[in-house]
N, C-alpha and C. Protein backbone atom coordinates (compact mmCIF):
# COMPACT_ATOMS: atom_id res chain seq x y z
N UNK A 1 -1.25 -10.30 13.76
CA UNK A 1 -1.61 -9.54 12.58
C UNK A 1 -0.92 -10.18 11.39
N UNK A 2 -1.58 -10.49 10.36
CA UNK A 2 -0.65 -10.73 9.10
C UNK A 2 -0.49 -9.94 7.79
N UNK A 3 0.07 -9.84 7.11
CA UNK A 3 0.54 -8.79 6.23
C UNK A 3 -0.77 -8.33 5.49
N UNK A 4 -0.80 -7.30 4.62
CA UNK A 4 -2.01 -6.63 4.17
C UNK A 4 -1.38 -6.56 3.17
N UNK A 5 -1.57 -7.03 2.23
CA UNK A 5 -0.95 -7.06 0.67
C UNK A 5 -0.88 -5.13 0.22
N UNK A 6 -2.00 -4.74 0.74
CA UNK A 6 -2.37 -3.30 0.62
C UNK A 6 -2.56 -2.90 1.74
N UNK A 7 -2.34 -3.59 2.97
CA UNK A 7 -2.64 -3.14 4.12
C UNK A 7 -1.97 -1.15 4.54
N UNK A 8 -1.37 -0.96 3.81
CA UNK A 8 -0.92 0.37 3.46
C UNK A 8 -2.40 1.38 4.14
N UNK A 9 -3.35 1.18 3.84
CA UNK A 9 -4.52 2.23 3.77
C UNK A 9 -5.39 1.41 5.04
N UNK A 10 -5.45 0.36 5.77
CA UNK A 10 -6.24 0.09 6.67
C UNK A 10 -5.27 -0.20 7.95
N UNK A 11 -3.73 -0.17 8.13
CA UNK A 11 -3.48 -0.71 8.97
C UNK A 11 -3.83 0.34 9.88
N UNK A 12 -3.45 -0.04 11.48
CA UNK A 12 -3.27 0.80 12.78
C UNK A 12 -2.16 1.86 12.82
N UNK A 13 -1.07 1.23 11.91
CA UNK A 13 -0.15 2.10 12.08
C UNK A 13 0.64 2.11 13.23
N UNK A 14 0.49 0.85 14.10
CA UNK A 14 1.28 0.54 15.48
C UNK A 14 2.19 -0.83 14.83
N UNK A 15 3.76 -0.74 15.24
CA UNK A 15 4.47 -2.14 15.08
C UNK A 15 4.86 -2.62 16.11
N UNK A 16 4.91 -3.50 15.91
CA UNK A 16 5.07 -4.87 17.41
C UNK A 16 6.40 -5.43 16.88
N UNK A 17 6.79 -6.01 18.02
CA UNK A 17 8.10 -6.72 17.67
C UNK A 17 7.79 -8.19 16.89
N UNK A 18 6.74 -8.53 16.76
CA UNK A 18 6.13 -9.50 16.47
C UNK A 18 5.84 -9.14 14.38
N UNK A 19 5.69 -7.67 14.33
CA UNK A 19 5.64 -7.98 13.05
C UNK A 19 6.53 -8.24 11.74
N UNK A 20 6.08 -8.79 10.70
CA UNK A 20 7.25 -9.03 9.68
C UNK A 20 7.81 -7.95 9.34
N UNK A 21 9.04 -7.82 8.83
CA UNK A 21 9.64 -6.55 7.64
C UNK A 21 7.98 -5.98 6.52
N UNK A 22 7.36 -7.02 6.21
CA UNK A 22 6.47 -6.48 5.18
C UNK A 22 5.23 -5.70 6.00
N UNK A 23 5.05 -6.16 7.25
CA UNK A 23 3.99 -5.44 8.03
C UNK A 23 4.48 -4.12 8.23
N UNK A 24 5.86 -4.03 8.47
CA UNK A 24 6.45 -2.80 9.12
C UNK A 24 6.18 -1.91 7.91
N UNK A 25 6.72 -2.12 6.51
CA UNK A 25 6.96 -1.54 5.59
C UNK A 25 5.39 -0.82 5.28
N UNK A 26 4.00 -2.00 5.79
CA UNK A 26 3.10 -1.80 5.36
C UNK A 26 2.63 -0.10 6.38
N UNK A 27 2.79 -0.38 7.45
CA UNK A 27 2.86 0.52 8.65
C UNK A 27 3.39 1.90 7.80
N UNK A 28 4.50 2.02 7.97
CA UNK A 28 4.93 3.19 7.37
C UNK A 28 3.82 3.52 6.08
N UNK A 29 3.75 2.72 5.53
CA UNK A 29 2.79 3.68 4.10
C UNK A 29 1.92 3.71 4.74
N UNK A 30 0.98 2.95 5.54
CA UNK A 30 -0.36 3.83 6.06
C UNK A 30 -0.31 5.25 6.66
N UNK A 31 0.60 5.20 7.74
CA UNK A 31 0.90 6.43 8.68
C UNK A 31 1.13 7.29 7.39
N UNK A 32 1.79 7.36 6.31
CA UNK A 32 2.21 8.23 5.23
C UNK A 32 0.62 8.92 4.95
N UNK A 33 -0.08 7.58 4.23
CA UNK A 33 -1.67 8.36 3.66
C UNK A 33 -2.43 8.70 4.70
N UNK A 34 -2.40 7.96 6.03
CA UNK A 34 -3.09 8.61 7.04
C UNK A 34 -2.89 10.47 6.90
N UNK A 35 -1.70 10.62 7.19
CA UNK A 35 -1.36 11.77 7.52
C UNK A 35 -1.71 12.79 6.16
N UNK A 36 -2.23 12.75 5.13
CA UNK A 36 -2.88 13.31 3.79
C UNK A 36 -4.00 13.79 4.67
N UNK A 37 -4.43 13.46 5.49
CA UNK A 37 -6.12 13.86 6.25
C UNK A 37 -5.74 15.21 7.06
N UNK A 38 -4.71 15.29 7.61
CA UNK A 38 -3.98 16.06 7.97
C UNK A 38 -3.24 17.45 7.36
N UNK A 39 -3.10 17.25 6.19
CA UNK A 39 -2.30 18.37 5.55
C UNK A 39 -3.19 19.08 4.64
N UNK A 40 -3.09 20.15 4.84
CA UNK A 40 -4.00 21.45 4.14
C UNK A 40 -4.34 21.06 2.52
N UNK A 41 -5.46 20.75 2.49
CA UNK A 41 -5.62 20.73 0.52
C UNK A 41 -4.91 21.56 -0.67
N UNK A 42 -4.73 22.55 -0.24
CA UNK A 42 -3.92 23.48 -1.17
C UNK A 42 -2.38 23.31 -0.90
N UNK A 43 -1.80 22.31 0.17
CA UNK A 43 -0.44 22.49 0.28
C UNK A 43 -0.35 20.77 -0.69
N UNK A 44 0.08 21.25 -2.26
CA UNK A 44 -0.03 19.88 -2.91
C UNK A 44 1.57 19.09 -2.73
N UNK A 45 2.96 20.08 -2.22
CA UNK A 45 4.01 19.53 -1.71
C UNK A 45 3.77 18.59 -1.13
N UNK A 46 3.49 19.07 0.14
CA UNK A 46 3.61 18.26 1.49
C UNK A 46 2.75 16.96 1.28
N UNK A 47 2.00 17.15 0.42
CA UNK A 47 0.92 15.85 0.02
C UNK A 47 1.68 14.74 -1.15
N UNK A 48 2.76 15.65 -2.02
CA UNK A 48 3.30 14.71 -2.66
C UNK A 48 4.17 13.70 -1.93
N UNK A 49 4.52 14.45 -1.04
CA UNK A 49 5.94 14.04 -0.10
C UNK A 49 5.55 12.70 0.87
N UNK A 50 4.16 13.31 0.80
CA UNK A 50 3.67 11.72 1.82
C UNK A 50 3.29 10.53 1.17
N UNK A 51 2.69 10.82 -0.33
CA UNK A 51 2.19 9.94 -0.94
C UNK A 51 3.89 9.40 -1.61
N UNK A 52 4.76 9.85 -1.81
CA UNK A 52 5.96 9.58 -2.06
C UNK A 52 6.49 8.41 -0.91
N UNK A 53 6.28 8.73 0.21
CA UNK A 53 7.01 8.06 1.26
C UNK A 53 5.92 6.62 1.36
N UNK A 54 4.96 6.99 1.16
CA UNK A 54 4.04 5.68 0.86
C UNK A 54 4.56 4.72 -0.17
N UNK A 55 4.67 5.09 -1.55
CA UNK A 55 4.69 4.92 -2.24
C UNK A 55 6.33 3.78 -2.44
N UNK A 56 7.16 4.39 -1.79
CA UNK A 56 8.51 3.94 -1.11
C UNK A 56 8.42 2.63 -0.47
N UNK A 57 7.38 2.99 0.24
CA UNK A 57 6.90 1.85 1.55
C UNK A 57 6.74 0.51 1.07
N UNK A 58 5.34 1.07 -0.21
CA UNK A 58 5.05 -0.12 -1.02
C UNK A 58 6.27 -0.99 -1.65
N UNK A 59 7.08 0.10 -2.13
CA UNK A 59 8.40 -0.90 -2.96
C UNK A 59 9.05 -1.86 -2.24
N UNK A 60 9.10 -1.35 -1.47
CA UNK A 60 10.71 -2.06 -0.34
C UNK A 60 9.25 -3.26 -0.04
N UNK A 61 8.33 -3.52 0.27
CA UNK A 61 6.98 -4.59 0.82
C UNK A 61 7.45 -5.46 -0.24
N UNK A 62 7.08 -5.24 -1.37
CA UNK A 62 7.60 -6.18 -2.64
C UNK A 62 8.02 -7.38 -2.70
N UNK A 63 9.47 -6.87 -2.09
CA UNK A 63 10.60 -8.15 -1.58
C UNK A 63 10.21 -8.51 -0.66
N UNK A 64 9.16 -8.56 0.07
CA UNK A 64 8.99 -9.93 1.11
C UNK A 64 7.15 -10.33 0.39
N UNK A 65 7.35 -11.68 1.38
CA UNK A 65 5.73 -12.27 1.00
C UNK A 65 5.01 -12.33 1.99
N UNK A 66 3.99 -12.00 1.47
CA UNK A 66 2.71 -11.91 2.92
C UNK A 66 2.85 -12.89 3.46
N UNK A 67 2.45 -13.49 4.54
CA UNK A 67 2.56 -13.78 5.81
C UNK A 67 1.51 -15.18 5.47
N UNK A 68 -0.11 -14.39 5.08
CA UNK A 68 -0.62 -15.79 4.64
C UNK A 68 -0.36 -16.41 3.63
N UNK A 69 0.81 -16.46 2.13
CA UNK A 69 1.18 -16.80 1.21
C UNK A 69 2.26 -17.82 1.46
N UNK A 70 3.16 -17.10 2.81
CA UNK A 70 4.57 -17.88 3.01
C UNK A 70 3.66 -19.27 4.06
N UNK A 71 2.91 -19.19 4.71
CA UNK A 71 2.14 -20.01 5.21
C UNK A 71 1.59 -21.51 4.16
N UNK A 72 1.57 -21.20 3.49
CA UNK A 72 0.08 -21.88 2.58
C UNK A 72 1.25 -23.25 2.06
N UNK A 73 1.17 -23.96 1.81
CA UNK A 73 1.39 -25.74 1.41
C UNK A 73 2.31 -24.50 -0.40
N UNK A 74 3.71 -26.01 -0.06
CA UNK A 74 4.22 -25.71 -1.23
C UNK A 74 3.55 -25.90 -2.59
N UNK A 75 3.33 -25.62 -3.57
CA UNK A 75 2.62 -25.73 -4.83
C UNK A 75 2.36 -24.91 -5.81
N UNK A 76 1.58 -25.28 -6.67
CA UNK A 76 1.07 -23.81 -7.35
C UNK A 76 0.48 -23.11 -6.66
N UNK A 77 -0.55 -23.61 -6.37
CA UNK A 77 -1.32 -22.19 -5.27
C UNK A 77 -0.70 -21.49 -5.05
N UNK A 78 0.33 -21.88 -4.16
CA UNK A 78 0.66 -20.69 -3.44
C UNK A 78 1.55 -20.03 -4.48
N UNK A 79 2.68 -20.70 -5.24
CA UNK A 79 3.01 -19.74 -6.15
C UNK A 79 2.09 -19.06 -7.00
N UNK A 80 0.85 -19.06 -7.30
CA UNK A 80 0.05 -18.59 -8.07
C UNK A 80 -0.83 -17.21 -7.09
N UNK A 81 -0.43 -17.12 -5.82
CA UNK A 81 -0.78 -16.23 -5.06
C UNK A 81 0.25 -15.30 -4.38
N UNK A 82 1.64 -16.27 -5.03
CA UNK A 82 2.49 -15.05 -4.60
C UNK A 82 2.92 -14.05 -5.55
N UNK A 83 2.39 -14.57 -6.83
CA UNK A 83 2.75 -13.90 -8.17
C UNK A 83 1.35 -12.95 -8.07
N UNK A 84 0.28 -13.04 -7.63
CA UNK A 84 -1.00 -12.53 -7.47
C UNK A 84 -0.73 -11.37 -6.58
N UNK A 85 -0.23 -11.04 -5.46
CA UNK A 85 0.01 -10.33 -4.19
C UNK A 85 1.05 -9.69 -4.91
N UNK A 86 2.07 -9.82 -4.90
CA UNK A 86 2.62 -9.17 -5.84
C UNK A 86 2.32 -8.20 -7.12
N UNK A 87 1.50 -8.65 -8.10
CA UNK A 87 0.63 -7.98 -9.07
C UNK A 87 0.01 -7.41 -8.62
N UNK A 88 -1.17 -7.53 -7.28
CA UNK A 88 -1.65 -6.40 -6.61
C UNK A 88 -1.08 -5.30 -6.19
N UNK A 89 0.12 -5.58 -5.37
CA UNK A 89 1.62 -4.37 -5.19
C UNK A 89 1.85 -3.77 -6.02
N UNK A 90 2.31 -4.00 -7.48
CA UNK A 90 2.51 -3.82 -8.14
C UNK A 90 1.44 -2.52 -8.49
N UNK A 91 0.31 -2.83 -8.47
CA UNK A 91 -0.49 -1.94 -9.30
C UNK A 91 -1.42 -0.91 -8.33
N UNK A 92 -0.93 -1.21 -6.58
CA UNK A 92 -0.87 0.11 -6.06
C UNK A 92 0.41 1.01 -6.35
N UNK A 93 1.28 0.51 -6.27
CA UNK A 93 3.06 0.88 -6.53
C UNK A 93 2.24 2.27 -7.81
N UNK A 94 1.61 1.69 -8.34
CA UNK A 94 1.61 2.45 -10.05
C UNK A 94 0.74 3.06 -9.90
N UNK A 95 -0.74 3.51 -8.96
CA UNK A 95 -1.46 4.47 -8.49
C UNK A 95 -0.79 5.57 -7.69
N UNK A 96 0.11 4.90 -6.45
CA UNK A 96 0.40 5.95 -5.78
C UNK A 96 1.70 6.46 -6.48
N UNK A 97 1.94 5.95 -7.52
CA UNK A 97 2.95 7.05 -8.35
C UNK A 97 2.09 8.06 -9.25
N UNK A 98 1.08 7.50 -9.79
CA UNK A 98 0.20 8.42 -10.44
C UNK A 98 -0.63 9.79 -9.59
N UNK A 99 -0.55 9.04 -7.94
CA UNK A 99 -1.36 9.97 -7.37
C UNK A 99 0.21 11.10 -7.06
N UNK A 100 1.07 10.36 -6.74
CA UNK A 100 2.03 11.78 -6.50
C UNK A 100 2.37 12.50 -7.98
N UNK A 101 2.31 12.27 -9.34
CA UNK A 101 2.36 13.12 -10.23
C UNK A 101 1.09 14.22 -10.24
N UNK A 102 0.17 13.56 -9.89
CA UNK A 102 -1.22 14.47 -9.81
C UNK A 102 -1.10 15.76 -8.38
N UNK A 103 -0.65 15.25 -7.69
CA UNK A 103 -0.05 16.20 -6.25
C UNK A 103 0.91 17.21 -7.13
N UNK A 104 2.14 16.64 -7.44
CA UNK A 104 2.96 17.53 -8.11
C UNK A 104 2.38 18.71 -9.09
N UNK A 105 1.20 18.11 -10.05
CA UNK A 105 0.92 18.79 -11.30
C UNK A 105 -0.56 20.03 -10.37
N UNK A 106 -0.88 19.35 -8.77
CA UNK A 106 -2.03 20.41 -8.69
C UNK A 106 -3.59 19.87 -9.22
N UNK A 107 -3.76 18.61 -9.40
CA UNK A 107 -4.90 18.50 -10.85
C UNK A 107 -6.04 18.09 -9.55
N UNK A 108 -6.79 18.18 -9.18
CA UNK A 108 -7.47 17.89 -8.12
C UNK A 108 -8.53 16.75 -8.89
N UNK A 109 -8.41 16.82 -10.17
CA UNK A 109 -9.26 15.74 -10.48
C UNK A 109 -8.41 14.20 -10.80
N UNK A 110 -7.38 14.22 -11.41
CA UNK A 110 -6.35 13.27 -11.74
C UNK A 110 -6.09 12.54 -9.69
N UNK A 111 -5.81 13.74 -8.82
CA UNK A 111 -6.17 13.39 -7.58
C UNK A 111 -6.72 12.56 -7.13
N UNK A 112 -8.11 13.18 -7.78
CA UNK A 112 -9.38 12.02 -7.36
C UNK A 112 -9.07 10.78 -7.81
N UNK A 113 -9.06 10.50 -9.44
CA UNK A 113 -8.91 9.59 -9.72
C UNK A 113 -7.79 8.53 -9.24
N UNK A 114 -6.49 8.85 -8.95
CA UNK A 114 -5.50 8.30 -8.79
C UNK A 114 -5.66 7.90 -7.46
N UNK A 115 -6.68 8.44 -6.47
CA UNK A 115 -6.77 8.16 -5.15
C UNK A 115 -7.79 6.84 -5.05
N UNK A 116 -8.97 6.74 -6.52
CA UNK A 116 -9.99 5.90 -6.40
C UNK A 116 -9.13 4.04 -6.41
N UNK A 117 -8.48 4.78 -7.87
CA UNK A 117 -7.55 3.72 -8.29
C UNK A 117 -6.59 2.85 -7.38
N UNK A 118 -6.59 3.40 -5.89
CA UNK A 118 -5.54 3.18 -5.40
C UNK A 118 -5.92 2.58 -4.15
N UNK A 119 -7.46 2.68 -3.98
CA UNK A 119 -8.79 2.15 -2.66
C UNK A 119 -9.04 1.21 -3.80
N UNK A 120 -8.83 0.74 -4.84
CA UNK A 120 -9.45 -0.06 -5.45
C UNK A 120 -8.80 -1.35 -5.21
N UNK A 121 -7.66 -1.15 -5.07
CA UNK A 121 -6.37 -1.78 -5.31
C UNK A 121 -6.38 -2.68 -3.94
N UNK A 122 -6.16 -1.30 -2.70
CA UNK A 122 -6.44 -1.69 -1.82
C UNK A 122 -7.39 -3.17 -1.66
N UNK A 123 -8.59 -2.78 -1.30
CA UNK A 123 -9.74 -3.51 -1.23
C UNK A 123 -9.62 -4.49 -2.02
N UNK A 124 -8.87 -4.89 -3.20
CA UNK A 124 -8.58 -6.75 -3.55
C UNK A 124 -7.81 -7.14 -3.13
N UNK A 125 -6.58 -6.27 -2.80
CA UNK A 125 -5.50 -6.55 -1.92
C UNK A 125 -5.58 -7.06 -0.42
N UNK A 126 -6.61 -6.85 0.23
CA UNK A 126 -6.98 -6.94 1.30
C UNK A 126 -8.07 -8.05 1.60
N UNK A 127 -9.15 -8.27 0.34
CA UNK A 127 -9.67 -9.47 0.48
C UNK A 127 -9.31 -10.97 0.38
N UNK A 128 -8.26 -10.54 -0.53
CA UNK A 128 -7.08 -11.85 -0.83
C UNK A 128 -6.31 -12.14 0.53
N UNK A 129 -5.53 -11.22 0.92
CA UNK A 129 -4.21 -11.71 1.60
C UNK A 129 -4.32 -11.20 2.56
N UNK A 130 -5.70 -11.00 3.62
CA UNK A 130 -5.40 -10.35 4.92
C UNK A 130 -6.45 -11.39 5.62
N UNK A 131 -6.63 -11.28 6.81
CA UNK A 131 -7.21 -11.76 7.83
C UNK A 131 -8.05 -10.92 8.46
N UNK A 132 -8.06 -9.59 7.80
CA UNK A 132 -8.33 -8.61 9.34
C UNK A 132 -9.68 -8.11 8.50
């Protein structure tokens, strides 16, 4: 398996001894939003709390580099894709903070949005720097 820049929202949610610190980190934030499918719509706590622990997940991912980036021939490229993967992080990091202010505040539409923003993110994150 190699890292999911956003792999946060598609992984399995199973770790192997085989995976990196950034897979693991990625693991935990999925199991976090997985478990949103799970918790009652009206309980907007328990929903902040997960998108929080996600959101956590993403940070600490940060400091390491995907898997196919640390791979790739020294150069620009690849520095130009680790600064890229990163900026993608970056700007789930800043959805799923928006989506836990929207949990906190109750707004079921800011919700929506902050949840679209954050599959958006995903999904370039994932066409770039994953395999899977």
């Amino acid at each position: 398996m190699t890292v999911a820049a956003l792999a946060a929202f598609t992984a399995t949610g199973n770790v192997s001894a085989d995976d990196t610190e950034m897979e693991k980190a990625m693991s935990t934030a999925s199991k976090s939003l997985k478990s949103l499918r799970t918790i009652p719509k009206d309980d907007y706590t328990a929903a902040a709390d997960a998108v929080r622990t996600a959101h956590e997940a993403i940070l600490k991912s940060m400091s390491y580099t995907a898997s196919m980036v640390a791979e790739m021939p020294d150069g620009l490229e690849k520095q130009k894709a680790l600064a890229d993967s990163r900026r993608i992080l970056g700007l789930n990091y800043s959805a799923l903070c928006e989506l836990e202010l929207a949990y906190l505040e109750g707004d079921a539409a800011k919700i929506e949005a902050a949840t679209e923003k954050m599959k958006e993110t995903k999904k370039e994150g994932h066409k770039k720097y994953t395999d899977d």
